[in-house]
Protein backbone atom coordinates (compact mmCIF):
# COMPACT_ATOMS: atom_id res chain seq x y z
CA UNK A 1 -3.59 16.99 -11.88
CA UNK A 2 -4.84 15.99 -8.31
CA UNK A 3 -2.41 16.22 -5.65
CA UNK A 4 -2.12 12.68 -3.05
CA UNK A 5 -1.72 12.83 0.62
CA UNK A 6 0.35 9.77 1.37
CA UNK A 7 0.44 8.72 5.17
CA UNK A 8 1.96 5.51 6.50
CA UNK A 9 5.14 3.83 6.30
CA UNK A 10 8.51 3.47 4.52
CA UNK A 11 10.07 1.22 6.54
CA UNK A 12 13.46 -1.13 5.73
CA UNK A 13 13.10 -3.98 3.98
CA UNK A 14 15.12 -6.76 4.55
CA UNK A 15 14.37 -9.91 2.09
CA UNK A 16 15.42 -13.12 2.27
CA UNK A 17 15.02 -16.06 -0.49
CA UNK A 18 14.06 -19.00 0.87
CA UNK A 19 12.98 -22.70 -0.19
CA UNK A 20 10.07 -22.77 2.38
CA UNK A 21 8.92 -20.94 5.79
CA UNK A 22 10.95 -22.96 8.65
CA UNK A 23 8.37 -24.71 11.48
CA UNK A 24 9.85 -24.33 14.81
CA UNK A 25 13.71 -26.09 15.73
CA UNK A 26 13.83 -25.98 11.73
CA UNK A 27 17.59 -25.32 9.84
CA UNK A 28 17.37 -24.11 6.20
CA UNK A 29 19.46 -22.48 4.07
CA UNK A 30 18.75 -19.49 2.67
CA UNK A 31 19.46 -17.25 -0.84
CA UNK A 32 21.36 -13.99 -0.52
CA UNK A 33 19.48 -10.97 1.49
CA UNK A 34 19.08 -7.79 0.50
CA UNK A 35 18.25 -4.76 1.89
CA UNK A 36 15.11 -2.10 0.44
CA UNK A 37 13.27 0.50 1.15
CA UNK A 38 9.51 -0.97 1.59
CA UNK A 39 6.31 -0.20 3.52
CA UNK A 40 2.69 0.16 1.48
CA UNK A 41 2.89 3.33 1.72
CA UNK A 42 6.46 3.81 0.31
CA UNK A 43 5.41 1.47 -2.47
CA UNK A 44 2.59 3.39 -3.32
CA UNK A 45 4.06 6.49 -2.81
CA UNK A 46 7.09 5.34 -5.47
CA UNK A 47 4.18 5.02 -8.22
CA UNK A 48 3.22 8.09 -7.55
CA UNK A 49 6.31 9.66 -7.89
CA UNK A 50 7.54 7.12 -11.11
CA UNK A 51 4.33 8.48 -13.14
CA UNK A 52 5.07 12.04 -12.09
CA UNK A 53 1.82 12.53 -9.89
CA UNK A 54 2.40 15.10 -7.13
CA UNK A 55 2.11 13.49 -3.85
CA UNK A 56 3.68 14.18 -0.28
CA UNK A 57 4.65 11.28 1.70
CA UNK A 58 3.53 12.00 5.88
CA UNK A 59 6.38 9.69 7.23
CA UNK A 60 8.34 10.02 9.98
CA UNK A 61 12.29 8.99 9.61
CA UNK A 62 13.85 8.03 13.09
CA UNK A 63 17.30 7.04 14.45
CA UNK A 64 19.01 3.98 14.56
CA UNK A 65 20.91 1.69 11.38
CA UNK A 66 17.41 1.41 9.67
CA UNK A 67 16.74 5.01 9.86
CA UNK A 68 20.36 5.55 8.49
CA UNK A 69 19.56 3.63 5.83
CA UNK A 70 16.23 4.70 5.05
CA UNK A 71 17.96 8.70 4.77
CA UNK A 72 20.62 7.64 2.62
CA UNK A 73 18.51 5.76 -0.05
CA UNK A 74 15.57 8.53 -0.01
CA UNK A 75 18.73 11.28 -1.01
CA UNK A 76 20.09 8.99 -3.29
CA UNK A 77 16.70 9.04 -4.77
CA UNK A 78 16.07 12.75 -4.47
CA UNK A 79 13.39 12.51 -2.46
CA UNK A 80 12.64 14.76 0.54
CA UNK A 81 12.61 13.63 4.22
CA UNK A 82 9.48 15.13 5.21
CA UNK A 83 10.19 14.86 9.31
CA UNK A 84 12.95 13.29 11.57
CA UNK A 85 13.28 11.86 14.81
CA UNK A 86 15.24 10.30 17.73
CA UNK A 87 13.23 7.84 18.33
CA UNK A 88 14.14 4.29 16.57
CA UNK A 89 13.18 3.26 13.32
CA UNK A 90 11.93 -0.30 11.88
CA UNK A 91 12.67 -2.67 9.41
CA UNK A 92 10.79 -5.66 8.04
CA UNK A 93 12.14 -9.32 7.81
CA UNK A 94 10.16 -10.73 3.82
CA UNK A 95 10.86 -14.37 3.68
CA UNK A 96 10.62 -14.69 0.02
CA UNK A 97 9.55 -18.35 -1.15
CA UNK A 98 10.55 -20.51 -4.20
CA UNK A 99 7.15 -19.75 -5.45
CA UNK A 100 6.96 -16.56 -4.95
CA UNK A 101 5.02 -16.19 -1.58
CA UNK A 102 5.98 -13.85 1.05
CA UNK A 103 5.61 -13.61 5.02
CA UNK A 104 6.19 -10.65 7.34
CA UNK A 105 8.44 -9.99 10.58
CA UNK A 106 7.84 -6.91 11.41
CA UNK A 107 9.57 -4.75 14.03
CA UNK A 108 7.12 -1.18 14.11
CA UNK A 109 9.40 2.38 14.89
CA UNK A 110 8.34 5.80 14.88
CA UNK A 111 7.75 5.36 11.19
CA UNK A 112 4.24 4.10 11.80
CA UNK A 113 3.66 6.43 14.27
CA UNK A 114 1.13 9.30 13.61
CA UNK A 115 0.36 12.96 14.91
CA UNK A 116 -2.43 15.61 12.92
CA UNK A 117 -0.12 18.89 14.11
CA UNK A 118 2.04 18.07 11.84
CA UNK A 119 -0.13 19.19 8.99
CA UNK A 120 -0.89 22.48 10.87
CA UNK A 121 0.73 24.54 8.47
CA UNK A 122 -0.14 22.81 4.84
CA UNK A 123 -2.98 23.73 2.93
CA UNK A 124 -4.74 20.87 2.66
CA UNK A 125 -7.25 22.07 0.50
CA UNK A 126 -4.39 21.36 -2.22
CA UNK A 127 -4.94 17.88 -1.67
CA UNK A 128 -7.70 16.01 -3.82
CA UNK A 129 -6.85 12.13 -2.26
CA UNK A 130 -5.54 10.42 0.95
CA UNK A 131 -4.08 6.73 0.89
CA UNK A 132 -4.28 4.98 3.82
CA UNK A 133 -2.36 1.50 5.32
CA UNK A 134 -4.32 -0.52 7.66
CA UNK A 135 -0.99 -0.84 9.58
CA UNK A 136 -0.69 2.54 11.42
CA UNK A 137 -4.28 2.18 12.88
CA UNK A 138 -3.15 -0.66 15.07
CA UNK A 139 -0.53 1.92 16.72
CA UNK A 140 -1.03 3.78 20.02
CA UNK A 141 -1.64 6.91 17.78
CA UNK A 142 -4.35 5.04 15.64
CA UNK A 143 -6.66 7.53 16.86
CA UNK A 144 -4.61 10.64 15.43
CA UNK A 145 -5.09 9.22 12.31
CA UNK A 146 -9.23 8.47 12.28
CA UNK A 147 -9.65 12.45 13.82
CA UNK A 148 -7.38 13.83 10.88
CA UNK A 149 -9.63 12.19 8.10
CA UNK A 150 -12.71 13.38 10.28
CA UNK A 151 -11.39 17.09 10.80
CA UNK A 152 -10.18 17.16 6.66
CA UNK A 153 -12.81 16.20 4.03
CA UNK A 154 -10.66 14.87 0.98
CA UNK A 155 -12.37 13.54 -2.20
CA UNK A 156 -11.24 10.26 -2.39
CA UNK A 157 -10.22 8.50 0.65
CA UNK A 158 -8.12 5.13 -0.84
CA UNK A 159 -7.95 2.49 2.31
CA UNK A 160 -5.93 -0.27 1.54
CA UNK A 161 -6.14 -2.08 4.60
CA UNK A 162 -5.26 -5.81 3.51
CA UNK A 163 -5.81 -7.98 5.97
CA UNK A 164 -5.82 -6.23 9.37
CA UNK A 165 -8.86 -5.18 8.33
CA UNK A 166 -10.03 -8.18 10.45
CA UNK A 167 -7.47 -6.62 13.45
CA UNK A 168 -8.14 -2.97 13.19
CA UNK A 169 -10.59 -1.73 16.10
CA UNK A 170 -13.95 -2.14 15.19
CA UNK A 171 -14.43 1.56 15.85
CA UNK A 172 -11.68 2.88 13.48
CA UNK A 173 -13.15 0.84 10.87
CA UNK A 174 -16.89 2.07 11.58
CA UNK A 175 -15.27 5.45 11.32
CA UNK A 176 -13.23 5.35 8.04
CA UNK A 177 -16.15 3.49 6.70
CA UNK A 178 -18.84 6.02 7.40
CA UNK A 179 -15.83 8.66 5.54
CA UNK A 180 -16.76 6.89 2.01
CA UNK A 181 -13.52 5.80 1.41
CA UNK A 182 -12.58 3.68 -1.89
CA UNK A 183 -11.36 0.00 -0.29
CA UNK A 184 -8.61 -1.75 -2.36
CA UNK A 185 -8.48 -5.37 -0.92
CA UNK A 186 -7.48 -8.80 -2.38
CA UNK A 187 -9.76 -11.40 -2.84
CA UNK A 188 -8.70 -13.89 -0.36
CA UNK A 189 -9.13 -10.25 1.91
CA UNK A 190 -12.08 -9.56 1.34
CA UNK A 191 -13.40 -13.15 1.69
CA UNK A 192 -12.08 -13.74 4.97
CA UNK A 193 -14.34 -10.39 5.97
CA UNK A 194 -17.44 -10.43 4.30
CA UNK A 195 -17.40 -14.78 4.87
CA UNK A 196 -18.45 -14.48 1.52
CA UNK A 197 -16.67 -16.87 -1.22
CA UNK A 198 -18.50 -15.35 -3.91
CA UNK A 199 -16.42 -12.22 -4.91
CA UNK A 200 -19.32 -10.18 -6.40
CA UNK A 201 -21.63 -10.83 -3.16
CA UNK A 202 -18.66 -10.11 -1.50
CA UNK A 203 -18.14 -6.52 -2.90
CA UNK A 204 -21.64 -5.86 -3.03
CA UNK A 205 -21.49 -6.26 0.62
CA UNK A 206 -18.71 -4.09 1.32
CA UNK A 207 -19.96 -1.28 -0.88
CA UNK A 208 -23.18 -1.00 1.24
CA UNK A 209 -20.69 -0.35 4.45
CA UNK A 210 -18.66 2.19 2.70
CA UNK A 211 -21.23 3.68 -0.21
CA UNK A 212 -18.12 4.20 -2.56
CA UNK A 213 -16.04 1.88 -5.02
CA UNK A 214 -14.43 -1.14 -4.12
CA UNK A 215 -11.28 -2.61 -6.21
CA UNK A 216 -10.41 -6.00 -5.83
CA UNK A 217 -7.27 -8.16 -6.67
CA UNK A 218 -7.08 -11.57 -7.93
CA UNK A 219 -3.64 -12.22 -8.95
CA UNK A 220 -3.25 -13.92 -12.28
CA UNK A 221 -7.10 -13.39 -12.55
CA UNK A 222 -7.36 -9.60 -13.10
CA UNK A 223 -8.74 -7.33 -11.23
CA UNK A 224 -12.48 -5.70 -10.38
CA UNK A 225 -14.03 -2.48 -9.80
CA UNK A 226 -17.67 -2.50 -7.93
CA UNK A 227 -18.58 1.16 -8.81
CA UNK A 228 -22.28 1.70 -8.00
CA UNK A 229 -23.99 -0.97 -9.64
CA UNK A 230 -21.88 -2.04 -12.20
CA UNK A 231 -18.61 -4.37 -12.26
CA UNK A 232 -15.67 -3.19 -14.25
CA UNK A 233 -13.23 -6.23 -14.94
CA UNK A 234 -9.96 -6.32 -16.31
CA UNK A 235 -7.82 -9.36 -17.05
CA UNK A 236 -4.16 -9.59 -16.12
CA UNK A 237 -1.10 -10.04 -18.34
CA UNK A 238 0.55 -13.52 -17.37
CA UNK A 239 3.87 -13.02 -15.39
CA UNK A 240 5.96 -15.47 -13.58
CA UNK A 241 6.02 -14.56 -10.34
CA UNK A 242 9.73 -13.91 -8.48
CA UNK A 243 8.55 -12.02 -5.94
CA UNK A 244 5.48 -10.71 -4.55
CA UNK A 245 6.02 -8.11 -2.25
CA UNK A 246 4.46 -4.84 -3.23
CA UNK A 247 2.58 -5.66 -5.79
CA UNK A 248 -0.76 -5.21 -3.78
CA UNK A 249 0.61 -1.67 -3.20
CA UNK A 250 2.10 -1.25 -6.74
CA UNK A 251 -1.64 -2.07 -8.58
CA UNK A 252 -3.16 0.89 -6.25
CA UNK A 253 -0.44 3.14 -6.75
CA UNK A 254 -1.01 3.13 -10.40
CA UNK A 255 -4.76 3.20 -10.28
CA UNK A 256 -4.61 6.30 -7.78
CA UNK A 257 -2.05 7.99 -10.33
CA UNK A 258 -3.87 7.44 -13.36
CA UNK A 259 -7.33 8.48 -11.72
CA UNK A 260 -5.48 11.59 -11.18
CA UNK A 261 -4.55 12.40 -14.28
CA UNK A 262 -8.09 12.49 -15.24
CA UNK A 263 -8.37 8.70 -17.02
CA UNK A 264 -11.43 6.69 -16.32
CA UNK A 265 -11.86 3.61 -13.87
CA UNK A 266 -11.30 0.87 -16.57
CA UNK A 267 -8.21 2.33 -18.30
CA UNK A 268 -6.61 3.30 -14.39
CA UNK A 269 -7.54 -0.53 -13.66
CA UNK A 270 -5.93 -1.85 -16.86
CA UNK A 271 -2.75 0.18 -15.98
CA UNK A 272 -2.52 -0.99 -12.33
CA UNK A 273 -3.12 -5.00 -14.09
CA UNK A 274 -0.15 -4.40 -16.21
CA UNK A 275 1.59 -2.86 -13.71
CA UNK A 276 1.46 -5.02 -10.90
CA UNK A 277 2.20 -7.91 -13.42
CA UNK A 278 5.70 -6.02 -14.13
CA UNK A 279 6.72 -5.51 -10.13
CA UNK A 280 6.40 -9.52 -9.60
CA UNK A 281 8.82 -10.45 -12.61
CA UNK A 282 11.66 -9.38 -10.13
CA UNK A 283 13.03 -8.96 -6.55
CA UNK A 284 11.62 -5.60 -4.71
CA UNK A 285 8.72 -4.04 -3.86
CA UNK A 286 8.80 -1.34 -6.22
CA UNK A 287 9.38 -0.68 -10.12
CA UNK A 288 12.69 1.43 -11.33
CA UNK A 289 12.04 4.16 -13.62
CA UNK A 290 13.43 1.66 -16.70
CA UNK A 291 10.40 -0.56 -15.78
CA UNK A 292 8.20 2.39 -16.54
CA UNK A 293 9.56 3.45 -19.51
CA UNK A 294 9.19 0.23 -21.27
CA UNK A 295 5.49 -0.72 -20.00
CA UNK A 296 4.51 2.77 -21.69
């Protein structure tokens, strides 16, 4: 089974229901807050681990009452810190709305920080894929990041920018592009870069950047794989939708699991469909282990 290199975030979560987003002087009441552990790349990373996929998640876990929590809930969990540090960690504020829509505040610690030494002494030859956030890039150590994936030649390199795609340095993105990576986007993502409202043009347009697969998301519409010439589409299973955080993160984390057990594009798309359809039924960004057991 192919082994995942997993590097961004896992950040702290902190959601809050509310009726609507507040415009400025605004008073609203809210529903009750909870606290999570979140980040792409912790949400992807959970799939991973939930499906029993070896993976090792490249995060930093720093100092502070969000770093506190972020240690506690990964032993809890069982799951090993791969580095720490005294530097502050971050948390993100998810305003959660009646219909389901969510908006970020986010306050970026050493958890999105980056540096290649320390992957001096793995053997990264063991690794077959590399996710990557669009996040990190936008950090002073950006750079560290774009030189890794240059210096290590993976098989699959999964970018799941979203949409700082449009924010990311032009260069980076020349960079990772000319590195063949697999781009997982949604559709009003990869709209707003191509300027393309036709989805197929649209994909068409990013595969002749990248010269490898492009998925694309579409909600309650399914999903679509551009690989070479052909489209691969699979509808979604109708869910009402609590809460949408993660569920971006959750459909690629399943399709980069299921690829690596050796299943083909269409049945690792129809998995990521149903899967992402699941982590929207509730609050969180991720699905619990009894989620899994009853989807399969």
């Amino acid at each position: 089974m192919e082994k995942t290199l997993v590097i961004g975030s896992c950040t702290v979560d902190i959601v809050i229901p509310t009726p609507r987003l507040p415009s400025t002087t605004d008073s609203i009441n809210s529903g009750v807050h909870h606290y999570a552990l979140g980040g792409c790349a912790y949400n992807v990373s959970q799939m991973l681990r939930l499906l029993s996929v070896p993976y090792l998640h490249g995060v930093t876990i720093g100092s502070g009452i969000y770093g506190d929590f972020v240690k506690k809930e990964l032993e809890k969990k069982g799951i090993p810190i791969f580095r720490t540090s005294s530097e502050p960690h971050g948390a993100c504020i998810c305003l959660v709305e009646e219909r389901g829509e969510r908006s970020f505040i986010a306050y970026h610690g050493i958890e999105y920080k980056f540096n290649r030494e320390w992957f001096k002494s793995f053997d990264l030859s063991t690794f077959s894929n590399v996710y990557l956030c669009g996040l990190e890039l936008e950090e002073d150590t950006g750079e560290e990041i774009v030189k890794f994936l240059e210096e290590n030649r993976f098989k699959n390199i999964y970018f799941a920018p979203g949409p700082r795609l449009l924010t990311i340095k032009e260069d980076f993105v020349k960079r990772i592009f000319a590195l063949n990576p697999i781009i997982h986007l949604n559709d009003q993502e990869i709209i707003s870069y191509t300027k393309d409202s036709d989805i197929e043009r649209a994909m068409k347009t990013l595969r002749s950047m990248t010269g490898n697969d492009v998925i694309v998301t579409m909600g309650k519409d399914g999903a679509s794989i551009l690989t070479g010439d052909d489209f691969i589409y699979e509808k979604s299973r109708e869910s009402e939708v609590v809460d949408s955080i993660g569920a971006g993160d959750c459909h690629l984390g399943t399709y980069i699991s299921y690829r690596s057990m050796g299943k083909d594009k269409r049945e690792a798309l129809k998995k990521a469909n149903l899967f992402a359809s699941e982590v929207v039924r509730h609050e969180g960004s991720t699905l619990r282990e009894e989620d899994i057991t009853t989807l399969l």
